[in-house]
N, C-alpha and C. Protein backbone atom coordinates (compact mmCIF):
# COMPACT_ATOMS: atom_id res chain seq x y z
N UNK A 1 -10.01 -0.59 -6.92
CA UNK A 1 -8.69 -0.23 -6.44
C UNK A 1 -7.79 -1.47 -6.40
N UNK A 2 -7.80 -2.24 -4.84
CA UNK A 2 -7.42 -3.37 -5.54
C UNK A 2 -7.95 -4.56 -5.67
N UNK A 3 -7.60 -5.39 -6.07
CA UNK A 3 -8.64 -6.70 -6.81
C UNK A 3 -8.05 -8.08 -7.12
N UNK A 4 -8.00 -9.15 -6.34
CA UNK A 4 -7.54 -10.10 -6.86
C UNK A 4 -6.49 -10.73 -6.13
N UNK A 5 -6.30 -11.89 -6.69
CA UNK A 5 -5.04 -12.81 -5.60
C UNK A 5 -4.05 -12.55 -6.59
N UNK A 6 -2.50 -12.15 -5.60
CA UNK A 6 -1.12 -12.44 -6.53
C UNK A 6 -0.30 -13.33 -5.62
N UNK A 7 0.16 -14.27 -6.11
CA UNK A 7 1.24 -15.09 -5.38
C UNK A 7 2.16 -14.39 -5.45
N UNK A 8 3.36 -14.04 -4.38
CA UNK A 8 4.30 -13.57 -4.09
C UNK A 8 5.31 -13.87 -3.21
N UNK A 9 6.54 -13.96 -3.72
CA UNK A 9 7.23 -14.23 -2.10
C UNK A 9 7.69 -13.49 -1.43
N UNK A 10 7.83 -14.64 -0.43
CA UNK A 10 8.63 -13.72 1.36
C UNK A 10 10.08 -13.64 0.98
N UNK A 11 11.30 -12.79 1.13
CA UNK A 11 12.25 -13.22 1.08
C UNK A 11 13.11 -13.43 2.42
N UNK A 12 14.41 -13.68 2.73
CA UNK A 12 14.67 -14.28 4.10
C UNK A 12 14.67 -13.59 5.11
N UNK A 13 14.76 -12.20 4.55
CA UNK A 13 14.80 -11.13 5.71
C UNK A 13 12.84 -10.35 6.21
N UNK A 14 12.22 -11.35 5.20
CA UNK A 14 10.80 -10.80 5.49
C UNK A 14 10.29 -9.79 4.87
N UNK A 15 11.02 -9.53 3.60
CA UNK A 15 10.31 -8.48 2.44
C UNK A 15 9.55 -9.42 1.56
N UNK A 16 8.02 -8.10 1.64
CA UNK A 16 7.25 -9.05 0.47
C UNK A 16 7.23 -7.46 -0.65
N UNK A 17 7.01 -8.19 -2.25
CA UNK A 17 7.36 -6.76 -2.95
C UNK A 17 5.47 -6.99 -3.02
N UNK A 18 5.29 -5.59 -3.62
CA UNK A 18 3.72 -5.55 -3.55
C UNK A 18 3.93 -5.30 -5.27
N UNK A 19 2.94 -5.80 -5.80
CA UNK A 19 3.10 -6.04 -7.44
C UNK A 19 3.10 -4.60 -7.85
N UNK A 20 3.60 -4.59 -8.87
CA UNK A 20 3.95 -2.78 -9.40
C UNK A 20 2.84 -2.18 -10.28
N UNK A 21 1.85 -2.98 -10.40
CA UNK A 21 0.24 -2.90 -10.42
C UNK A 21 -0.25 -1.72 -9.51
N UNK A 22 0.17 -1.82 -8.38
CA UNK A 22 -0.63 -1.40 -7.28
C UNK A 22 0.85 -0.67 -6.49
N UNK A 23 2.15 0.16 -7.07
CA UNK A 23 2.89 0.61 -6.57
C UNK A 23 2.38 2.14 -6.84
N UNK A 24 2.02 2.57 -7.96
CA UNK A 24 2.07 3.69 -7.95
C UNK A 24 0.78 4.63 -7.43
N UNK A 25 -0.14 3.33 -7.29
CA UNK A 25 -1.38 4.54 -6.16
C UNK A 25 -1.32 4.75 -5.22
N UNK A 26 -0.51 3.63 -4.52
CA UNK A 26 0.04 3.38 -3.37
C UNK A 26 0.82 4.41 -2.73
N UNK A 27 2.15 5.21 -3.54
CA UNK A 27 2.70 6.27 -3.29
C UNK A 27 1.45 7.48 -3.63
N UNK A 28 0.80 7.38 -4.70
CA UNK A 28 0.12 8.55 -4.94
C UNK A 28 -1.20 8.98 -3.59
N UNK A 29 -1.22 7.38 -3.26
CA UNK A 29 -2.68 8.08 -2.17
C UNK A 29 -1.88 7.87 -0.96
N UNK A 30 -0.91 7.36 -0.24
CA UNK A 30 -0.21 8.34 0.77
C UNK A 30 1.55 7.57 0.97
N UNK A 31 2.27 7.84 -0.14
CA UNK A 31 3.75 8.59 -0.56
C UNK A 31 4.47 7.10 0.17
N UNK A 32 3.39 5.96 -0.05
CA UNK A 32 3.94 4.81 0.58
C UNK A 32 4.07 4.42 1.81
N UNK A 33 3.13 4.84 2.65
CA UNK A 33 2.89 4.87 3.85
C UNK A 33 1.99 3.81 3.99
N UNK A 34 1.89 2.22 5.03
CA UNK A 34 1.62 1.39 4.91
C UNK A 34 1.05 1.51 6.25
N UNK A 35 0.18 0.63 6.59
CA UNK A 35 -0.23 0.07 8.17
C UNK A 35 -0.26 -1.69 7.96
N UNK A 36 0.10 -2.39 8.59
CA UNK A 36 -0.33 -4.02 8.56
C UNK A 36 -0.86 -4.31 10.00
N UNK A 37 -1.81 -5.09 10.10
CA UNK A 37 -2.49 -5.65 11.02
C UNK A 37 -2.91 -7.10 11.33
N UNK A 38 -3.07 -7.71 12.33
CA UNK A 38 -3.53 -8.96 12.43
C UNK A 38 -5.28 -8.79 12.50
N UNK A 39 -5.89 -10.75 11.43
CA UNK A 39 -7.00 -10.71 11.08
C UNK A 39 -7.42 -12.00 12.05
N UNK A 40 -8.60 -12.05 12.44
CA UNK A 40 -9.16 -13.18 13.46
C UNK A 40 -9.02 -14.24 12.42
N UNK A 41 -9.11 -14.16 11.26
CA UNK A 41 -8.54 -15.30 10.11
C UNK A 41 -7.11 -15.92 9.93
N UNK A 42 -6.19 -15.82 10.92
CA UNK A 42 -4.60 -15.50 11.03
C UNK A 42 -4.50 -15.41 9.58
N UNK A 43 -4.69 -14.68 9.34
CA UNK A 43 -3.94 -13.78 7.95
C UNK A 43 -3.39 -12.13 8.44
N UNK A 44 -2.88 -11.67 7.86
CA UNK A 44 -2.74 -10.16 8.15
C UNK A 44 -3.39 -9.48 6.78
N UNK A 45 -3.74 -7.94 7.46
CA UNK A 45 -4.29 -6.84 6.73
C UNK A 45 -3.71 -5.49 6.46
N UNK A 46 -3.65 -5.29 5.32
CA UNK A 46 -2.49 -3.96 4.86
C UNK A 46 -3.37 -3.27 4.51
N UNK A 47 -3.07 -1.79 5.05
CA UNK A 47 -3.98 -1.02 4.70
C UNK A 47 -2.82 0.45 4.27
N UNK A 48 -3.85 1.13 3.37
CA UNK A 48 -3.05 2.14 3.47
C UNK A 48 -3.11 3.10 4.45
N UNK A 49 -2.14 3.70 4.99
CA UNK A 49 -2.25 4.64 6.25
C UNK A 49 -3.28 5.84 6.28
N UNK A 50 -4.00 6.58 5.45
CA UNK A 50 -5.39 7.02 5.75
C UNK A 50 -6.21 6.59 5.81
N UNK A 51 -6.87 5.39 5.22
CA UNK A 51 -7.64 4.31 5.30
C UNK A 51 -7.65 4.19 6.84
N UNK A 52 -6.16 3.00 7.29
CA UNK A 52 -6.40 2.64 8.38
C UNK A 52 -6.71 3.85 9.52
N UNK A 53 -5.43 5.24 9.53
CA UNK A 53 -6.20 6.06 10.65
C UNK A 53 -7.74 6.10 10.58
N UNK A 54 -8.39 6.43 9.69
CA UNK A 54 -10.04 6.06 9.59
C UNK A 54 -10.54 5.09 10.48
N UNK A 55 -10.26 4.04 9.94
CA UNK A 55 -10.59 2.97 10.61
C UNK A 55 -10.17 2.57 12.43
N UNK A 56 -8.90 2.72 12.38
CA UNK A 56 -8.23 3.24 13.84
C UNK A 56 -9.35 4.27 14.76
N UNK A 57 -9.31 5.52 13.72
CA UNK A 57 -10.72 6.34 15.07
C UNK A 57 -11.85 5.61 15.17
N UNK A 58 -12.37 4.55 14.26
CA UNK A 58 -13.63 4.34 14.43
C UNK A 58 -13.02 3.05 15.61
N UNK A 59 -12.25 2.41 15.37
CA UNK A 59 -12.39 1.52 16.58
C UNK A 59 -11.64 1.85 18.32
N UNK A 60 -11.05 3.07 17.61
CA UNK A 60 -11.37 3.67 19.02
C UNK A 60 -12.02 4.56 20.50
N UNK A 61 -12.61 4.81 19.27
CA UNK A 61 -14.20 5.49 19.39
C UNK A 61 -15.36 4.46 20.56
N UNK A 62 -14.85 3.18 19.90
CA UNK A 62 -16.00 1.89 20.43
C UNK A 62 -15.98 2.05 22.06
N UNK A 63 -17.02 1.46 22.62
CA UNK A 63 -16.91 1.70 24.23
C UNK A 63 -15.89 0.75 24.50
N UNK A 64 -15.03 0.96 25.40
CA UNK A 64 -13.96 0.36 26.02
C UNK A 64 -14.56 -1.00 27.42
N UNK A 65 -15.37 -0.49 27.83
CA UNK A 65 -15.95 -1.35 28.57
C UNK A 65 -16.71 -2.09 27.99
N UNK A 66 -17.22 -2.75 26.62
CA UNK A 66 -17.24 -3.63 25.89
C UNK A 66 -16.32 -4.81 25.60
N UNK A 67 -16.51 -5.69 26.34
CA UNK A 67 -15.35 -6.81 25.64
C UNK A 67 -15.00 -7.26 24.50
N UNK A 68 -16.21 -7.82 23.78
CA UNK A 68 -15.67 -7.43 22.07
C UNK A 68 -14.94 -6.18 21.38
N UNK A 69 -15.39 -5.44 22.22
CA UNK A 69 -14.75 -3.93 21.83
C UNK A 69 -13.41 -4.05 21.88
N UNK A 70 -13.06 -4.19 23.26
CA UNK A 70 -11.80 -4.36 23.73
C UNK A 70 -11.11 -5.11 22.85
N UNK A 71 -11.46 -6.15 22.62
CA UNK A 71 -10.80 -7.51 21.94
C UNK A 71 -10.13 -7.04 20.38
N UNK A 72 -11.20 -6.02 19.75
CA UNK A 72 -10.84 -5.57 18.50
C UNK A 72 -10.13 -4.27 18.46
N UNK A 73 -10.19 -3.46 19.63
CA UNK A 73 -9.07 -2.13 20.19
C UNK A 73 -7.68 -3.31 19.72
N UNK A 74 -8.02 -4.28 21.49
CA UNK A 74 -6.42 -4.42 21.71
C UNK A 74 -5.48 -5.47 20.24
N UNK A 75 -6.57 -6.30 19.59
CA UNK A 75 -5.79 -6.86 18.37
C UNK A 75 -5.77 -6.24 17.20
N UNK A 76 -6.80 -5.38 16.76
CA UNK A 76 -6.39 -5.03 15.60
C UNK A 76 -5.46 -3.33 15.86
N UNK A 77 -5.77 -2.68 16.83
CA UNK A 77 -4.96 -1.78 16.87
C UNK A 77 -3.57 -1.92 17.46
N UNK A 78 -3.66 -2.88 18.75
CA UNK A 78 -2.32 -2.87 19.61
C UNK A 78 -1.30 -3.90 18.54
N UNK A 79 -2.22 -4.62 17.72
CA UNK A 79 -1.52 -5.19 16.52
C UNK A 79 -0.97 -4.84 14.79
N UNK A 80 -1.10 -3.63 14.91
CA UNK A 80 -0.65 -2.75 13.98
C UNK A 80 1.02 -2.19 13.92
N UNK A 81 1.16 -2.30 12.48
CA UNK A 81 2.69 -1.78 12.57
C UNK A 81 2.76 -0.70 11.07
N UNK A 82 3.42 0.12 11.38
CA UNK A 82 3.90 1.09 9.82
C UNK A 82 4.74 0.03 9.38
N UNK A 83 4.76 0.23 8.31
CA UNK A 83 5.40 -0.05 7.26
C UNK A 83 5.47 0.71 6.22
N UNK A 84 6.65 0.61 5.47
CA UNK A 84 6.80 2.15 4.20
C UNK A 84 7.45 1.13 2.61
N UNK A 85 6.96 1.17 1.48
CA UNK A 85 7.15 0.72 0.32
C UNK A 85 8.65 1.50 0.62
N UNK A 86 9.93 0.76 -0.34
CA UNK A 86 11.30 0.91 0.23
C UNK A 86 11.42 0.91 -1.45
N UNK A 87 12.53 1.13 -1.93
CA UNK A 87 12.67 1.60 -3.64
C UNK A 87 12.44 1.11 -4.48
N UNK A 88 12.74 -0.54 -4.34
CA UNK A 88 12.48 -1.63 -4.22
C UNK A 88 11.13 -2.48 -4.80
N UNK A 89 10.21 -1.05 -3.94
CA UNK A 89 8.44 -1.61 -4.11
C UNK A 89 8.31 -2.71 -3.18
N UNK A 90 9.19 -2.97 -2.02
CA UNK A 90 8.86 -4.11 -0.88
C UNK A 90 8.60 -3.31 0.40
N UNK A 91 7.59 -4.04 1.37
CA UNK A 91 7.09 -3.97 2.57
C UNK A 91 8.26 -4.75 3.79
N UNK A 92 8.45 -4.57 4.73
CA UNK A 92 9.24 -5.37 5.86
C UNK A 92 7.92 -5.85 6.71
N UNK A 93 7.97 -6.87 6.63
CA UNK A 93 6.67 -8.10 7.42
C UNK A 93 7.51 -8.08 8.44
N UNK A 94 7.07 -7.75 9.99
CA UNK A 94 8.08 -7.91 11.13
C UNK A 94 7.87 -9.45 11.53
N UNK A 95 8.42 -9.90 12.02
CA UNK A 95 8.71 -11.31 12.92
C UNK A 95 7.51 -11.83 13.06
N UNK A 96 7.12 -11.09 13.84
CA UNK A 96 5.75 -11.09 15.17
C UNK A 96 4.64 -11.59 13.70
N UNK A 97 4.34 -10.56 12.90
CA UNK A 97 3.30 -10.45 11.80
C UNK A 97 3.47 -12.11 10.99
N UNK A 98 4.81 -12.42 10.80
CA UNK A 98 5.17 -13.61 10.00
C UNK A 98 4.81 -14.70 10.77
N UNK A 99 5.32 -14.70 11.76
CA UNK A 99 4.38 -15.98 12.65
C UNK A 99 3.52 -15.85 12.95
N UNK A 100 2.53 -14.46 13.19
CA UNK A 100 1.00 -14.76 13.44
C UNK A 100 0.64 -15.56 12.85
N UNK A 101 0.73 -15.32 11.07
CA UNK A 101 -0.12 -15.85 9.90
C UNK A 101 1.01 -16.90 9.33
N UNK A 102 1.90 -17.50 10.10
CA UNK A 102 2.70 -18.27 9.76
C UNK A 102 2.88 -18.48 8.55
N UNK A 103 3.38 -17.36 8.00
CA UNK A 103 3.97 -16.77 6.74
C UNK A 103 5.45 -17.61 6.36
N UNK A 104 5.81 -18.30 5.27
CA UNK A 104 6.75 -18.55 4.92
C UNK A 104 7.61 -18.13 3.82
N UNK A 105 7.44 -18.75 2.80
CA UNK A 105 8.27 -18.15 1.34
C UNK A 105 7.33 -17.89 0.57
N UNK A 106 6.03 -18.91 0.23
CA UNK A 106 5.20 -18.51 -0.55
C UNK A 106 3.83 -17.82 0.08
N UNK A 107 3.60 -16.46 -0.51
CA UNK A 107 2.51 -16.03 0.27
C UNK A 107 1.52 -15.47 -0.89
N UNK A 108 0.37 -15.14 -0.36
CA UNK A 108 -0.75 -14.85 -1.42
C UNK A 108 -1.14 -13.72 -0.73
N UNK A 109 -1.07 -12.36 -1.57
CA UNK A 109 -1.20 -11.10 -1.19
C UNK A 109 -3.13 -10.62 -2.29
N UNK A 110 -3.78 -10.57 -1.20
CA UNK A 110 -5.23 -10.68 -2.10
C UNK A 110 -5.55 -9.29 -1.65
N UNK A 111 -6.09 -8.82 -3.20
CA UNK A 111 -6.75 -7.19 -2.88
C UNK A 111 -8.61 -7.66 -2.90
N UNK A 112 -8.72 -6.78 -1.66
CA UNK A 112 -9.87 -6.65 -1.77
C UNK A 112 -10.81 -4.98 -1.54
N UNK A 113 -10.57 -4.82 -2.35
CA UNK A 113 -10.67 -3.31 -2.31
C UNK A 113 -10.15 -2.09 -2.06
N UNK A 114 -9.95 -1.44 -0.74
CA UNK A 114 -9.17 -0.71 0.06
C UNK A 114 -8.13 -1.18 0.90
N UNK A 115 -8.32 -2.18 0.70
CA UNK A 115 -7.28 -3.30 1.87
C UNK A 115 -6.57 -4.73 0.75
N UNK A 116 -5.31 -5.00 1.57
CA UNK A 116 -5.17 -6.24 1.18
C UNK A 116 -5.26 -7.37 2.32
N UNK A 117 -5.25 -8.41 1.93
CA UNK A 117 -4.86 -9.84 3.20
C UNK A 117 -3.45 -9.98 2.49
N UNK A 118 -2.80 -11.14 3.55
CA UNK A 118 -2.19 -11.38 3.27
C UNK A 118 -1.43 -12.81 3.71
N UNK A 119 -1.81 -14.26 3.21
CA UNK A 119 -2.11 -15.40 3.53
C UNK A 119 -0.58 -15.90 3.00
N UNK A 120 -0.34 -17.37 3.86
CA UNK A 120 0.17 -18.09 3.61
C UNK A 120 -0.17 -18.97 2.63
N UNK A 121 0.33 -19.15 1.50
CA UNK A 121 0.11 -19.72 0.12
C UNK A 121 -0.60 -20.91 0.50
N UNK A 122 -0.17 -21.90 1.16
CA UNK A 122 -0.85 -23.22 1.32
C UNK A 122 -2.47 -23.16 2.70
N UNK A 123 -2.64 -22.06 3.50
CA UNK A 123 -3.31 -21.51 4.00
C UNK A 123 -4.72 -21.25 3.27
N UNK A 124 -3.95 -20.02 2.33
CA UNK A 124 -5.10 -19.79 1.04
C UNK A 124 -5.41 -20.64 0.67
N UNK A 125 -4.51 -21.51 0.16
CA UNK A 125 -5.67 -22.64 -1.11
C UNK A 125 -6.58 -23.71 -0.32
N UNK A 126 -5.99 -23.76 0.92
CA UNK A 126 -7.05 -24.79 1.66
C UNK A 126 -8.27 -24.35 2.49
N UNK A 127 -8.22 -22.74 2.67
CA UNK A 127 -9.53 -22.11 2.43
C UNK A 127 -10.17 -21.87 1.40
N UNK A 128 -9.88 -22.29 0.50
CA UNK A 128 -10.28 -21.81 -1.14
C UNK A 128 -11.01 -22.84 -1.31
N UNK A 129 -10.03 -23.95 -1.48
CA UNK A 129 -10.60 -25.72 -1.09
C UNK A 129 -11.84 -26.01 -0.76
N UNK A 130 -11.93 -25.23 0.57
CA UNK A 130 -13.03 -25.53 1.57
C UNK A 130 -14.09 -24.67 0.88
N UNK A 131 -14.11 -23.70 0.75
CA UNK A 131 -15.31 -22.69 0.23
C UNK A 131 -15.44 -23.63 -0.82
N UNK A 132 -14.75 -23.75 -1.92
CA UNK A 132 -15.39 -24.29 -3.23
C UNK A 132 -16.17 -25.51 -2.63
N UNK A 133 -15.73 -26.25 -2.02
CA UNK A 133 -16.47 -27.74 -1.36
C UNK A 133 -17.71 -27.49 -1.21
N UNK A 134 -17.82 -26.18 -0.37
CA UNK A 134 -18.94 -26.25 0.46
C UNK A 134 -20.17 -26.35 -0.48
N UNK A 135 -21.18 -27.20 -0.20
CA UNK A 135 -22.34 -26.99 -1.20
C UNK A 135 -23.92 -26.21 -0.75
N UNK A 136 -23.90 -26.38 0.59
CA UNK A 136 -25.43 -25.51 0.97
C UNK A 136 -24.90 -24.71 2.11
N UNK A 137 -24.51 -23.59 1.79
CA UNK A 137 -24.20 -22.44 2.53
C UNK A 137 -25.62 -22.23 3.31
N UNK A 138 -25.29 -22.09 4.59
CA UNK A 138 -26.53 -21.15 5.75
C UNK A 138 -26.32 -20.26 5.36
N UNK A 139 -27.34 -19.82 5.06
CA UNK A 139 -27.14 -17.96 5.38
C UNK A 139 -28.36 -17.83 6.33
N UNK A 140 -28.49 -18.47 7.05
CA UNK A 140 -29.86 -17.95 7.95
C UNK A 140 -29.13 -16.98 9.22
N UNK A 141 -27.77 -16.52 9.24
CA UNK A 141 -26.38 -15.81 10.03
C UNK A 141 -26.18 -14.64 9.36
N UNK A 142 -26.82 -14.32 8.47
CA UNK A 142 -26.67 -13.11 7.59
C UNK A 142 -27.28 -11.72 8.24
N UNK A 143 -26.07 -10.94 8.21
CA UNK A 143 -26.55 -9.83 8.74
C UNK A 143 -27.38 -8.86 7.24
N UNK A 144 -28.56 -8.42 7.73
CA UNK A 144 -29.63 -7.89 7.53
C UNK A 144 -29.41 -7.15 5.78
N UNK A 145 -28.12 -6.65 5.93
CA UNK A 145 -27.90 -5.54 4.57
C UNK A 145 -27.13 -6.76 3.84
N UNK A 146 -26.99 -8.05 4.00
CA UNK A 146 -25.99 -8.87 2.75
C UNK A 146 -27.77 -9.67 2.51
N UNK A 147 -28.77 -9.84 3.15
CA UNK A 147 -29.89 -10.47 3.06
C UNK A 147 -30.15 -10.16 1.44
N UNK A 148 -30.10 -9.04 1.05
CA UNK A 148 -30.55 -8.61 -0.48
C UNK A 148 -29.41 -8.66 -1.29
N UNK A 149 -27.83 -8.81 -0.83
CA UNK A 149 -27.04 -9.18 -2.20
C UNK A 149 -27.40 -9.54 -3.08
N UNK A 150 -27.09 -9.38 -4.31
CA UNK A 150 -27.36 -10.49 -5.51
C UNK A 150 -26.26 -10.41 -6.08
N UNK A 151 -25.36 -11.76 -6.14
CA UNK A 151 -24.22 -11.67 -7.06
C UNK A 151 -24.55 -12.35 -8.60
């Protein structure tokens, strides 16, 4: 679905356009109906609005008297905003969303499947940086079902 990093910009009023790659499934799987969210990565996450309701019941579902629970109720849901593709093919990034992920002009909109991120250009590459650096990854932190990946 989607796949891949596109550099893109912010413009001054906080429209990012979403590449026209990925405009027309976008209307076709729900008529341009957007959700964005904040990521414990300060990046934000765009989802499409059935996706996220999905995802929304499952994390509200979680026990509430859980503090991690809580933590991922109150940020990723109490941190959610609609957003609607405009004629344009652009999103409105509100204020709040642009300074979470201290979003400027250049941003890097990455598909990763059902979802996008959505990073500050110089952000991205110095996590990119860092991963490529890294040379002996632990995985002895691996939860149980990535234990058998094979890429």
């Amino acid at each position: 679905m989607f796949r891949g990093p596109t550099k893109v910009t912010l413009d001054s009023k906080g429209r990012l356009a979403i590449p026209s790659r990925y405009r027309d499934l976008i209307v076709q799987r729900c008529e341009g109906h957007l959700v964005v969210t904040v990521d414990k990565s300060n990046c934000l996450l765009l989802y499409l609005q059935p996706d996220w309701e999905e995802l929304e019941r499952q994390l509200n579902a979680l026990p509430s008297l859980h503090e991690a629970a809580r933590e991922l109720q109150r940020n990723m849901v109490g941190g959610a905003s609609d957003v609607d593709l405009d004629a344009a093919g652009r999103i409105l990034v509100s204020r709040e969303h642009r300074e979470f992920a201290g979003l400027d002009k250049q941003v890097m909109l990455v598909g990763l499947g059902h979802k996008f991120e959505i990073w500050d250009h110089d952000r991205w590459q110095q996590r990119q940086g860092a991963w490529l650096k890294s040379k002996d990854p632990d995985f002895s932190d691996l939860p149980p079902e990535l234990r058998t990946l094979s890429l």
